[in-house]
C-alpha atoms as a PDB file:
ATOM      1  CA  UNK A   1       0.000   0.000   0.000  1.00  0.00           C
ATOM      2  CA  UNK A   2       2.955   1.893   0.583  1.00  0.00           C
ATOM      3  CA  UNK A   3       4.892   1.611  -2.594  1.00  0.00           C
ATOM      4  CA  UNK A   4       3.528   4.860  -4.240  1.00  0.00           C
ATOM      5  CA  UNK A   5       5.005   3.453  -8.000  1.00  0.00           C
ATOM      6  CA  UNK A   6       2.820   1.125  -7.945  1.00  0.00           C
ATOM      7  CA  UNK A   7       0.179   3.439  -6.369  1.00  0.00           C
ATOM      8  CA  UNK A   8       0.666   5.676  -9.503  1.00  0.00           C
ATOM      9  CA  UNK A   9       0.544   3.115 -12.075  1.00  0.00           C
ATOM     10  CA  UNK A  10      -2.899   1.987 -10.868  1.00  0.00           C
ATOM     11  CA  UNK A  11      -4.192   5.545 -10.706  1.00  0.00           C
ATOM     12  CA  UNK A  12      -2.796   5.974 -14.308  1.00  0.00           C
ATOM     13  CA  UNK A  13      -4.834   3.576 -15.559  1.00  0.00           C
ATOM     14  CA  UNK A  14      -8.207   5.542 -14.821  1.00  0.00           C
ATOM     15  CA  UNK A  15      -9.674   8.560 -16.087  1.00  0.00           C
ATOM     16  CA  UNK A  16      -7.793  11.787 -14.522  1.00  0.00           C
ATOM     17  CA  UNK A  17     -11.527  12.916 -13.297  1.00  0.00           C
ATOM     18  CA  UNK A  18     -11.823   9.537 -11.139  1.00  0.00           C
ATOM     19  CA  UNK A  19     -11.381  10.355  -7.310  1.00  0.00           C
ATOM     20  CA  UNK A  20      -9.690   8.111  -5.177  1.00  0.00           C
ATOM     21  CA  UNK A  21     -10.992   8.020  -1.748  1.00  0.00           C
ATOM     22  CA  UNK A  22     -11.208   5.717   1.073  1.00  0.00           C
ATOM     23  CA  UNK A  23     -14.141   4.829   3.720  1.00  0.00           C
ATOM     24  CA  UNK A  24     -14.922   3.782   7.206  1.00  0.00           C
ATOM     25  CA  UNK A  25     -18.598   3.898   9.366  1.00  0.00           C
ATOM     26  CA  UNK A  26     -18.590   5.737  13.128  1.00  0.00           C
ATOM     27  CA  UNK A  27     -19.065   2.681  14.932  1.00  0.00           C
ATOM     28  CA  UNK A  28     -16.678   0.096  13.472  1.00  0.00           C
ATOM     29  CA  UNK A  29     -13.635   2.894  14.129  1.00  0.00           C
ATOM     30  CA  UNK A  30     -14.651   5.801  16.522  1.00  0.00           C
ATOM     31  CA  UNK A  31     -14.938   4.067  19.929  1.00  0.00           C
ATOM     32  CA  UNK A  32     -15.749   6.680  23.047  1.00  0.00           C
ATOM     33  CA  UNK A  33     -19.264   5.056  23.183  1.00  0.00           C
ATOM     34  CA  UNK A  34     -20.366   6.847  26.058  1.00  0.00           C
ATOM     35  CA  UNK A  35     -18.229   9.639  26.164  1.00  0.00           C
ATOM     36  CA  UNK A  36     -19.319  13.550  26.068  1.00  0.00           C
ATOM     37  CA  UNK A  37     -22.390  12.918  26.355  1.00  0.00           C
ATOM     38  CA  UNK A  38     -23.261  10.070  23.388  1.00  0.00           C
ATOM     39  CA  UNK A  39     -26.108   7.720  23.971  1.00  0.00           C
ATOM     40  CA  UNK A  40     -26.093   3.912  23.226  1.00  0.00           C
ATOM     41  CA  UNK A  41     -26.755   2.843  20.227  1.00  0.00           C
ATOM     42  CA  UNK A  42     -28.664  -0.627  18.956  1.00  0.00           C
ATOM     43  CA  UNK A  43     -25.013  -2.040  17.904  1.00  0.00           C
ATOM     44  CA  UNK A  44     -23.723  -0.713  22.028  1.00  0.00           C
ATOM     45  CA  UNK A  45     -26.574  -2.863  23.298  1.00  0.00           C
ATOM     46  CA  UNK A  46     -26.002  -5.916  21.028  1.00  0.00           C
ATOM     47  CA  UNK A  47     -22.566  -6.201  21.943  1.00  0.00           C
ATOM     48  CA  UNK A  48     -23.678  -6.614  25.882  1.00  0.00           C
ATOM     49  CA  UNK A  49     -25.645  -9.984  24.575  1.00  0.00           C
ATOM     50  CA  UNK A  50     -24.457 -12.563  26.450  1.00  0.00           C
ATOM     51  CA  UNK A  51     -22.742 -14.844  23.595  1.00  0.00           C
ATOM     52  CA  UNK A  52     -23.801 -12.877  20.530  1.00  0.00           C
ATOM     53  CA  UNK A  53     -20.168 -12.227  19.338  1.00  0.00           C
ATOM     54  CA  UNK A  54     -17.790 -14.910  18.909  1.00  0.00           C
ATOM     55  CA  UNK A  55     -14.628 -12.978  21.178  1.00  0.00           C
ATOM     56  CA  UNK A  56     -16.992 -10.887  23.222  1.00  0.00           C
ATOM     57  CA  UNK A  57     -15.301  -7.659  21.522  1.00  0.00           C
ATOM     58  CA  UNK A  58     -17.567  -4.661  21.306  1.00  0.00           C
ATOM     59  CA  UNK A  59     -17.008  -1.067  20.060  1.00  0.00           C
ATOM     60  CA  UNK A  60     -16.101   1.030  23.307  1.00  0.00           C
ATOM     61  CA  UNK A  61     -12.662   1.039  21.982  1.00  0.00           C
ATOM     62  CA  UNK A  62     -12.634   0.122  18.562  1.00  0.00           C
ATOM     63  CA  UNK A  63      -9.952   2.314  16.716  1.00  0.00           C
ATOM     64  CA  UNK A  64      -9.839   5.281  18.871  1.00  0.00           C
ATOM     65  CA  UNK A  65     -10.710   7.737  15.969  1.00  0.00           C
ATOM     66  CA  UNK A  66     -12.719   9.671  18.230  1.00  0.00           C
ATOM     67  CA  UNK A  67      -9.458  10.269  20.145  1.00  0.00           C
ATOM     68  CA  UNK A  68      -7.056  10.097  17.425  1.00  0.00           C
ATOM     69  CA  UNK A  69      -8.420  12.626  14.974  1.00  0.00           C
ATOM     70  CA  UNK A  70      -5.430  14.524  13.756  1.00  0.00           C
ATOM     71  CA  UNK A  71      -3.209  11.405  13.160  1.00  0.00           C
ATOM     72  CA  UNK A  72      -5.852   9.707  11.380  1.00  0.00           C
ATOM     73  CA  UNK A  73      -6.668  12.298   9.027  1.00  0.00           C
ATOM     74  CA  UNK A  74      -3.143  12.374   8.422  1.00  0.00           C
ATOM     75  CA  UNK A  75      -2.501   8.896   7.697  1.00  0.00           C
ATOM     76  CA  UNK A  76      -5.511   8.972   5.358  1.00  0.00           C
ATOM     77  CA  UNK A  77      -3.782  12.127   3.770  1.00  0.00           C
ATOM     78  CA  UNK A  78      -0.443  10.356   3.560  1.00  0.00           C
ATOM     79  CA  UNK A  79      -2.548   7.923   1.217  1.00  0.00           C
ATOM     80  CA  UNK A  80      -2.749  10.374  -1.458  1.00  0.00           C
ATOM     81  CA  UNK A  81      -6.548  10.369  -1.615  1.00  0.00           C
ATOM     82  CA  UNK A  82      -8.959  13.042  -2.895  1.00  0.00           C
ATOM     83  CA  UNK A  83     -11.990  11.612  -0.678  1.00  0.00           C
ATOM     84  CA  UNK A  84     -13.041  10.576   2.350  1.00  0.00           C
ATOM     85  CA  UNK A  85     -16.749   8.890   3.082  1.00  0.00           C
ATOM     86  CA  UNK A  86     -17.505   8.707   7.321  1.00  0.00           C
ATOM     87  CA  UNK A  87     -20.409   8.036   8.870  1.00  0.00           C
ATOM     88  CA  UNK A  88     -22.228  10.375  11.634  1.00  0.00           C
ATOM     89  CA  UNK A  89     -23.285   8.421  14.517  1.00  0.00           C
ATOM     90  CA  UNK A  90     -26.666   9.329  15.186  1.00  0.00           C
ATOM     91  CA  UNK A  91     -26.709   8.432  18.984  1.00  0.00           C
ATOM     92  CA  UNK A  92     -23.433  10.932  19.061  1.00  0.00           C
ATOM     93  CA  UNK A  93     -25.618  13.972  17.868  1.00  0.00           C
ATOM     94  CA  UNK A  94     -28.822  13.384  19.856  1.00  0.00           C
ATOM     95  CA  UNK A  95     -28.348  10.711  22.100  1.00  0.00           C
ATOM     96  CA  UNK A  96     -31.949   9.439  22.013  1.00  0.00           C
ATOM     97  CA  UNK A  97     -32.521  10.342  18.832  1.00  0.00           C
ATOM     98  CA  UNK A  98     -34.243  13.671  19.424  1.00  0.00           C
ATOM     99  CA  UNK A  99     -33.801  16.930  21.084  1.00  0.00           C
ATOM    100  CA  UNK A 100     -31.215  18.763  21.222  1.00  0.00           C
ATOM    101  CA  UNK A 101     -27.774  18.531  19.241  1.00  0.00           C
ATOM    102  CA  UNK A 102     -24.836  17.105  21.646  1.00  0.00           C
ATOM    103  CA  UNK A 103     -22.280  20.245  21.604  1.00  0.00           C
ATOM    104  CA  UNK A 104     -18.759  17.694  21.816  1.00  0.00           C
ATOM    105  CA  UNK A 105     -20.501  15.085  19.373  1.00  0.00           C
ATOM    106  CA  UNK A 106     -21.124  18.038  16.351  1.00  0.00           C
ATOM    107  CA  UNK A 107     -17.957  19.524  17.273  1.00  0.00           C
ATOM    108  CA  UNK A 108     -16.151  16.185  16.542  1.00  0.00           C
ATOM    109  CA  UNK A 109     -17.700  16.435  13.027  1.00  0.00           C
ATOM    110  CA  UNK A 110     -17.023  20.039  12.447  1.00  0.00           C
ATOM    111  CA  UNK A 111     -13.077  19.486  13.230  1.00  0.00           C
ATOM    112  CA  UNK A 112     -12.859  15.844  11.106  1.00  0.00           C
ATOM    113  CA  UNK A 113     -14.478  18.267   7.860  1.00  0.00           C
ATOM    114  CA  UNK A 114     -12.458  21.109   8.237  1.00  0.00           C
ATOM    115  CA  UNK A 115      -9.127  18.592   8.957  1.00  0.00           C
ATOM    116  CA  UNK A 116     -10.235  16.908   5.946  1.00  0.00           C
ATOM    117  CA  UNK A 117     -10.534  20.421   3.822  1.00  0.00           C
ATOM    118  CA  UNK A 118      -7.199  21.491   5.219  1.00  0.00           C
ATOM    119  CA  UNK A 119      -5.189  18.423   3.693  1.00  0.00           C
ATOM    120  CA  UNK A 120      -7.427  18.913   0.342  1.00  0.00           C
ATOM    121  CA  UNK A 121      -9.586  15.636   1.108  1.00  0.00           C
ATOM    122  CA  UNK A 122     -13.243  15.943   0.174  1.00  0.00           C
ATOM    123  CA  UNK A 123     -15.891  15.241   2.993  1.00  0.00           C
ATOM    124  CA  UNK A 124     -18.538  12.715   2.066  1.00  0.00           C
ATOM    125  CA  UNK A 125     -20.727  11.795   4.877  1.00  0.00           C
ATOM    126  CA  UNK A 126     -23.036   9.220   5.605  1.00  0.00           C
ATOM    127  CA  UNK A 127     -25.627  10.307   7.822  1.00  0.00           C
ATOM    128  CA  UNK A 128     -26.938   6.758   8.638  1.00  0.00           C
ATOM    129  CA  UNK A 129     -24.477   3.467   8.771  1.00  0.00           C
ATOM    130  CA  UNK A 130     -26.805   1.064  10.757  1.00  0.00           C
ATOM    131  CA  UNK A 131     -26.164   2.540  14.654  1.00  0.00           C
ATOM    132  CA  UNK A 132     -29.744   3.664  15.667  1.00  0.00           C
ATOM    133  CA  UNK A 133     -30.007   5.688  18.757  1.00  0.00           C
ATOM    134  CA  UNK A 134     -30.961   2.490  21.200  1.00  0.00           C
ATOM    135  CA  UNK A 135     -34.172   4.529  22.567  1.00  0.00           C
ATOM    136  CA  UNK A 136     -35.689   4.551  19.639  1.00  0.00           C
ATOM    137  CA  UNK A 137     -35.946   0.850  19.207  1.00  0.00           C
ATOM    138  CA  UNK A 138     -36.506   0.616  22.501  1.00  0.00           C
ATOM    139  CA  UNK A 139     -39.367   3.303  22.762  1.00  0.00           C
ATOM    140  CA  UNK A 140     -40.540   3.089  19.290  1.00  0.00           C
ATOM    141  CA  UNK A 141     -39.529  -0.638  17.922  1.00  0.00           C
ATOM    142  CA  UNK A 142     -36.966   0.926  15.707  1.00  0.00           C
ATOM    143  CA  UNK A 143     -37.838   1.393  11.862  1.00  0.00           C
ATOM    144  CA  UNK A 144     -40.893  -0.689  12.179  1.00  0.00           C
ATOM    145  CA  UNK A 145     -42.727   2.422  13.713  1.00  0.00           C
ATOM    146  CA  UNK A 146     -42.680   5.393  11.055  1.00  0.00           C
ATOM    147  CA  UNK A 147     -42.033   7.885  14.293  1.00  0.00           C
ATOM    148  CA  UNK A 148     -38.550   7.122  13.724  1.00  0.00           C
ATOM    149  CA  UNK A 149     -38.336   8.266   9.719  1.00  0.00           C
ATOM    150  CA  UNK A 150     -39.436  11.265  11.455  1.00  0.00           C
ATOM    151  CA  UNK A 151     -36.763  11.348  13.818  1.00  0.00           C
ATOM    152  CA  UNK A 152     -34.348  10.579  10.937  1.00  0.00           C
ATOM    153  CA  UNK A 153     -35.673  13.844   9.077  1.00  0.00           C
ATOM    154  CA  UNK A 154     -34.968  15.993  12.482  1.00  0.00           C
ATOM    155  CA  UNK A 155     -31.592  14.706  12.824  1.00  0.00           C
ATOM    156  CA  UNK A 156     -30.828  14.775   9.160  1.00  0.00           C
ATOM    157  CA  UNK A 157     -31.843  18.770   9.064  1.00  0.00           C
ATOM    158  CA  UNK A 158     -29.823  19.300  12.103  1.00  0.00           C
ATOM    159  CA  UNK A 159     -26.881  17.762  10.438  1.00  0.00           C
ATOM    160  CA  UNK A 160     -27.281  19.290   7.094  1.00  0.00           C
ATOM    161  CA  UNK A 161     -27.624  23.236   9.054  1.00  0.00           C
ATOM    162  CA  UNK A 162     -24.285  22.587  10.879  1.00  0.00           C
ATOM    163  CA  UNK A 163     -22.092  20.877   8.190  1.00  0.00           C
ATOM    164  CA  UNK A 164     -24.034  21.671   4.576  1.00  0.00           C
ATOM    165  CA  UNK A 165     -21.476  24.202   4.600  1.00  0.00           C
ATOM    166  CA  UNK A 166     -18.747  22.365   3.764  1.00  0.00           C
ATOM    167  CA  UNK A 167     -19.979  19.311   2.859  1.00  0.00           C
ATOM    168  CA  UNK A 168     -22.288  18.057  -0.014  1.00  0.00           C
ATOM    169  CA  UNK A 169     -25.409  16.089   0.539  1.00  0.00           C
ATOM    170  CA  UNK A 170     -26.235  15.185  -3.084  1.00  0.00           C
ATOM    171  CA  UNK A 171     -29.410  13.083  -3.482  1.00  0.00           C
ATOM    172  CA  UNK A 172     -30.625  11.573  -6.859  1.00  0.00           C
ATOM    173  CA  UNK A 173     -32.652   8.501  -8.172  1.00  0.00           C
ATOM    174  CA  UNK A 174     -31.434   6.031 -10.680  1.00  0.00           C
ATOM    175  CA  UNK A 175     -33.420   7.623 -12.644  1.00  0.00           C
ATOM    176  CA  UNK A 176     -32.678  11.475 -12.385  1.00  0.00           C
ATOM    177  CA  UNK A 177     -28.833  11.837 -11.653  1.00  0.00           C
ATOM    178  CA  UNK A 178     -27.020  14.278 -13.772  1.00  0.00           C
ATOM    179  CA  UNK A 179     -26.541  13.222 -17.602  1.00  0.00           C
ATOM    180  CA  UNK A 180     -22.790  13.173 -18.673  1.00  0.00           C
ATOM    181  CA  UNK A 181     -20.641  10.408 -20.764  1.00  0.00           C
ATOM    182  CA  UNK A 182     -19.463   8.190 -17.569  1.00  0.00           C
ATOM    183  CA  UNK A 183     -17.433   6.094 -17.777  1.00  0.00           C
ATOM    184  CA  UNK A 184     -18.160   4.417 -14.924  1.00  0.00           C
ATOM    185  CA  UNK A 185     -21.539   3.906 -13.181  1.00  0.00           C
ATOM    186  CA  UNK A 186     -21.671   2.063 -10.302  1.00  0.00           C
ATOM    187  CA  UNK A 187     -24.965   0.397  -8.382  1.00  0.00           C
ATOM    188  CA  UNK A 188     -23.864  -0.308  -4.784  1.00  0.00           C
ATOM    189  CA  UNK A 189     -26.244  -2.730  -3.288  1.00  0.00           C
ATOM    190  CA  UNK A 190     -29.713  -0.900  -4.404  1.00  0.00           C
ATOM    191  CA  UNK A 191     -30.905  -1.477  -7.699  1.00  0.00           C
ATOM    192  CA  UNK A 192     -33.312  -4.069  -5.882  1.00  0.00           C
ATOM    193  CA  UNK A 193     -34.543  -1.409  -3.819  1.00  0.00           C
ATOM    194  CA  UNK A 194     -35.906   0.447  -6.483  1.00  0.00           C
ATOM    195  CA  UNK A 195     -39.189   0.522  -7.688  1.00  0.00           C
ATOM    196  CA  UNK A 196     -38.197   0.596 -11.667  1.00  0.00           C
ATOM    197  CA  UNK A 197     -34.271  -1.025 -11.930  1.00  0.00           C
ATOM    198  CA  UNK A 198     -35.452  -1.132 -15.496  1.00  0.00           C
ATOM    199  CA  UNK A 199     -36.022   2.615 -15.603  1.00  0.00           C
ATOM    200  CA  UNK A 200     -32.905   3.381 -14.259  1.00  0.00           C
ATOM    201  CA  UNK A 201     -30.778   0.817 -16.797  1.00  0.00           C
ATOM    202  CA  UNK A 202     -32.419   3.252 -18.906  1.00  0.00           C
ATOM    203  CA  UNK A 203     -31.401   6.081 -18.047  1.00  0.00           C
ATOM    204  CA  UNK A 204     -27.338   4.349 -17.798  1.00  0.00           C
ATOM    205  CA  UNK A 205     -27.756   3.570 -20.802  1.00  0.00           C
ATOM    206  CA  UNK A 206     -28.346   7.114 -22.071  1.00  0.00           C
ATOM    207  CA  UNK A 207     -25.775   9.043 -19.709  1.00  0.00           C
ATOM    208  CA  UNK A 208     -22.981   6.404 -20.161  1.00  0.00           C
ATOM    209  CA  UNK A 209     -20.018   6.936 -22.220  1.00  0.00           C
ATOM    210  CA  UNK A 210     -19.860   4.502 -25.325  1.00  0.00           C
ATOM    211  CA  UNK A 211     -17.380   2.373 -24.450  1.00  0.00           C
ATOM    212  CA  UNK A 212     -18.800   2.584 -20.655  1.00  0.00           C
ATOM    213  CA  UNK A 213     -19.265  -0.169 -17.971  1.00  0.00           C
ATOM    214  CA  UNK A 214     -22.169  -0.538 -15.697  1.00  0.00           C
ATOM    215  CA  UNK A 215     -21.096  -1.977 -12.325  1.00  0.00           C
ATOM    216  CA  UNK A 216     -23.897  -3.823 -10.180  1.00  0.00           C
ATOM    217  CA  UNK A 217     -22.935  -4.966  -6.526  1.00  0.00           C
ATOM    218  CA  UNK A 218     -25.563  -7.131  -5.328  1.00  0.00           C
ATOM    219  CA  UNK A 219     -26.580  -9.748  -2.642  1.00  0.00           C
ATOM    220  CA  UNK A 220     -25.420 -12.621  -3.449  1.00  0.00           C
ATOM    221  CA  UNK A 221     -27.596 -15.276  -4.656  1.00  0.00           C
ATOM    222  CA  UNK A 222     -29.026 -18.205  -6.927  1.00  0.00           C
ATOM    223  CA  UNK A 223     -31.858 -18.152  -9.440  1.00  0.00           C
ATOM    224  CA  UNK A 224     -33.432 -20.720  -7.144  1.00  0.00           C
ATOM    225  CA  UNK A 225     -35.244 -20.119  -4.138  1.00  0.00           C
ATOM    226  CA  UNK A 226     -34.024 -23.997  -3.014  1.00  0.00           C
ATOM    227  CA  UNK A 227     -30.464 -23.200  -3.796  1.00  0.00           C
ATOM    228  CA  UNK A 228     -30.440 -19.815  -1.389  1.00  0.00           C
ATOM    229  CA  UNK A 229     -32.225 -21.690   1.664  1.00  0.00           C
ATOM    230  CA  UNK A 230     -28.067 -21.212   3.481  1.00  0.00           C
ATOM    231  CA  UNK A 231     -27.368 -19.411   6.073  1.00  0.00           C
ATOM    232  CA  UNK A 232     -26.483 -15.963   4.323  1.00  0.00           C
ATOM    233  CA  UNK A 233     -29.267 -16.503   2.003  1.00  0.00           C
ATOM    234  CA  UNK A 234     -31.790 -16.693   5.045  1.00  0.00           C
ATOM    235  CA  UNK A 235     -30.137 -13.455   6.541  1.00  0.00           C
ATOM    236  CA  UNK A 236     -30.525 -11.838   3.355  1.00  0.00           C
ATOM    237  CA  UNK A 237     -34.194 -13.223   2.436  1.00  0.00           C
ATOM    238  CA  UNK A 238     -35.091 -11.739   6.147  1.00  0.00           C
ATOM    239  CA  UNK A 239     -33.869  -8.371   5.801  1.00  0.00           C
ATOM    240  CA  UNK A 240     -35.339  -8.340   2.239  1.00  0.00           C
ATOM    241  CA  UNK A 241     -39.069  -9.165   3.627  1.00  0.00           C
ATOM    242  CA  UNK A 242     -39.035  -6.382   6.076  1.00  0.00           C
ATOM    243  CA  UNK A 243     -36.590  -3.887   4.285  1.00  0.00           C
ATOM    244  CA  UNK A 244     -36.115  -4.116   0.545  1.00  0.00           C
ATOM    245  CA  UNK A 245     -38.962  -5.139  -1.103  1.00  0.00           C
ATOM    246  CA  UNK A 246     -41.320  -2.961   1.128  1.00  0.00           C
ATOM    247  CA  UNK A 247     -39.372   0.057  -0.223  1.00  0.00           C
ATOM    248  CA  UNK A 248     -39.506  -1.244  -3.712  1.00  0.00           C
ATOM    249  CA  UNK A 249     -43.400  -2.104  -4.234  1.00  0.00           C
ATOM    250  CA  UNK A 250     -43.743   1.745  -2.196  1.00  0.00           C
ATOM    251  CA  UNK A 251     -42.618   3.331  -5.320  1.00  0.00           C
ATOM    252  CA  UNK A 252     -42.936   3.618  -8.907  1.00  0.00           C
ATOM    253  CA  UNK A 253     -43.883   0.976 -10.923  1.00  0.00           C
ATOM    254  CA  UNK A 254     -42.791  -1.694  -7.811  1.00  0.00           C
ATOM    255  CA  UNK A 255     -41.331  -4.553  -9.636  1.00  0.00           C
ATOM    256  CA  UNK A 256     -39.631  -5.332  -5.663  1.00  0.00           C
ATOM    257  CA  UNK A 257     -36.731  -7.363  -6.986  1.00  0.00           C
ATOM    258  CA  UNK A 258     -35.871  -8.301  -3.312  1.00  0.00           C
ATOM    259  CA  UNK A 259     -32.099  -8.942  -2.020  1.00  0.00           C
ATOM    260  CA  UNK A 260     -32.206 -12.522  -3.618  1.00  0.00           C
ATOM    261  CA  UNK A 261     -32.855 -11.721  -7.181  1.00  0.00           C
ATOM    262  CA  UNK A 262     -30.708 -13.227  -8.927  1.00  0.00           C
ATOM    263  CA  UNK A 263     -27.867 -13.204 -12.084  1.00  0.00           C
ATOM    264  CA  UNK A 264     -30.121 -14.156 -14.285  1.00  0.00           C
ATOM    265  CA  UNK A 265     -32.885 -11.458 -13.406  1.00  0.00           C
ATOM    266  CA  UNK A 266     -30.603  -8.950 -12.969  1.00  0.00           C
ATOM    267  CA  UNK A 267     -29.475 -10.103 -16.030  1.00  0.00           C
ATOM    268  CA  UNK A 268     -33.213  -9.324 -17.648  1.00  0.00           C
ATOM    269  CA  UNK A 269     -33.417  -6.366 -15.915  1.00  0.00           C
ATOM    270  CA  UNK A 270     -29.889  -4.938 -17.893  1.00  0.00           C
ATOM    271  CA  UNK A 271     -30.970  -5.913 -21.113  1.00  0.00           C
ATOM    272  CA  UNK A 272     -34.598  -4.402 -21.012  1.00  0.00           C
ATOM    273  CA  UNK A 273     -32.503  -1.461 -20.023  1.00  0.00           C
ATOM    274  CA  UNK A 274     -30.519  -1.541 -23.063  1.00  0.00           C
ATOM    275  CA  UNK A 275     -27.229  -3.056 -21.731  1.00  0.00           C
ATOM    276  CA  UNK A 276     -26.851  -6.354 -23.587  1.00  0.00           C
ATOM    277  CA  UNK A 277     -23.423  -7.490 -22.602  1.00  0.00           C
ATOM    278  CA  UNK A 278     -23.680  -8.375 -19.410  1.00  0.00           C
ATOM    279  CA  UNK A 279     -21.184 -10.969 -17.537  1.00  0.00           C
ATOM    280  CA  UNK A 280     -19.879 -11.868 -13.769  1.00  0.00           C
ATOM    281  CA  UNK A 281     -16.762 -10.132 -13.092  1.00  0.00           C
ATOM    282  CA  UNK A 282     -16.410 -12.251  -9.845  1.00  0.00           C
ATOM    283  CA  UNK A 283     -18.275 -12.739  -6.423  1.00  0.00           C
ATOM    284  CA  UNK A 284     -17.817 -13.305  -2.923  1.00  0.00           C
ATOM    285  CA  UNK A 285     -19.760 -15.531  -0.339  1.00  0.00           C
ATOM    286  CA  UNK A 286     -22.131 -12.547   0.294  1.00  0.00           C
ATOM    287  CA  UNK A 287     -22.017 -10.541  -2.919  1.00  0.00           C
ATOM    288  CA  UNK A 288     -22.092 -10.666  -6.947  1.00  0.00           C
ATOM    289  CA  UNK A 289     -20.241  -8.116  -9.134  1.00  0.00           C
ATOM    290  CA  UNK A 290     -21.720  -7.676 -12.020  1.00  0.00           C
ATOM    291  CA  UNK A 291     -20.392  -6.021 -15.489  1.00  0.00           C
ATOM    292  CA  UNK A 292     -22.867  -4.151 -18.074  1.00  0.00           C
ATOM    293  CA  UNK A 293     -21.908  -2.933 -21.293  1.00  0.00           C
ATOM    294  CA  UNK A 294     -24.048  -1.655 -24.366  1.00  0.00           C
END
């Protein structure tokens, strides 16, 4: 990772407009769970389960970032990166998930965008990487009970006021981003949440440079219901019940997909979209990675 030849020989290979960037998610680095003020979240309360992780490790610790701001911001700098996607914990803004805003927790976020400005690294932030304020699951059951969407809109203004600033919150469909000759276009683990995946092949197809690629990241799965009944697949046919294909039939046109669609209709879905050259660049035991060409 180090050798910065070999660093620039990669880079060289893409267009000079790609950014390089790198990625983490509050809870899996910052640690300081319950300091200055942050509540628990549902992933703080898991981790006390008697049994539920393999080496009893939690995330009261984790990798210090909270504590080790500076130095991490300049190893990521020290990368050579143009971006950086974090997450905001939720619980570390308003520790129940409502209210008012936690004065240390914003001011962490304030000091890791400007660090990031100051060493030319753009901010990207995620305002919601799976660590729900614990009360509202508690109070409220969690996602189940639409009181917390509205939560999520509160905290997401509050957010938006004190770091819009500075850092870009830019929201599109598959179907409406902004038209240019791409290169690349990546789908990250949604086109089965949308309502029309076919629409938005469509619209790939138009806004993607001839000799463009189409990259789908996907749940992994089989064509055959019998052939996903595994333990992932179960996980994934779960979370797709309550989550995924809910969201899907709730907007336009609803075909619901579901996490366990599929190659071969994902496949479909490309080609009634317009990209006929479709293939599987490789997989791992809990994804696909998919290629789509005109």
């Amino acid at each position: 990772m180090n050798d910065r030849e070999s660093l620039d020989e990669l880079a060289n290979r893409f267009p000079s407009s790609f950014v390089w960037g790198v990625a983490s998610s509050a809870f899996q680095i910052e640690g300081a769970t319950v300091a200055d003020g942050k509540g628990a979240s549902i992933w703080d309360e898991f981790c006390r389960l008697p049994g539920v992780i393999a080496d009893g490790s939690d995330g009261r610790t984790a990798c210090d970032h909270y504590n080790r701001l500076e130095s991490d911001l300049d190893l990521i700098a020290g990368l050579g990166v143009g971006a950086y996607r974090f997450s905001i914990s939720w619980p570390r803004i308003q520790p129940t998930g409502s209210g008012e805003v936690v004065g240390p927790g914003i001011d962490f976020y304030n000091r890791l965008v400007d660090g990031l400005l100051e060493r030319d690294i753009e901010p990207f932030a995620t305002l919601y990487h799976w660590d729900l304020p614990a009360a509202l699951q508690r109070e409220h059951g969690g996602w189940a009970d639409r009181n917390t969407a509205y939560r999520f809109a509160e905290y997401a203004a509050l957010v938006a006021e004190r770091l819009g600033d500075r850092v870009r919150f830019d929201v599109h469909s598959g179907k409406t981003y902004p038209a240019e000759s791409y290169d690349l276009v990546c789908f990250f683990d949604c086109l089965h949440d949308m309502g029309d995946p076919v629409g938005a092949m469509k619209h790939v197809r138009e806004t993607m440079a001839a000799d463009g690629t189409c990259m789908l990241v996907e749940p992994f799965a089989n064509d055959r219901l019998e052939d996903n009944l595994n333990p992932v697949g179960r996980i994934f046919y779960a979370a797709s019940t309550v989550i995924c294909t809910p969201a899907s039939l709730d907007q336009e046109v609803g075909m619901a997909l579901g996490a366990q669609a599929g190659e071969a209709r994902l496949r479909d879905v490309a080609n009634k979209g317009g990209l006929t050259r479709f293939r599987r660049a490789t997989e791992t035991p809990f994804n696909l990675i998919l290629e789509a060409r005109v």
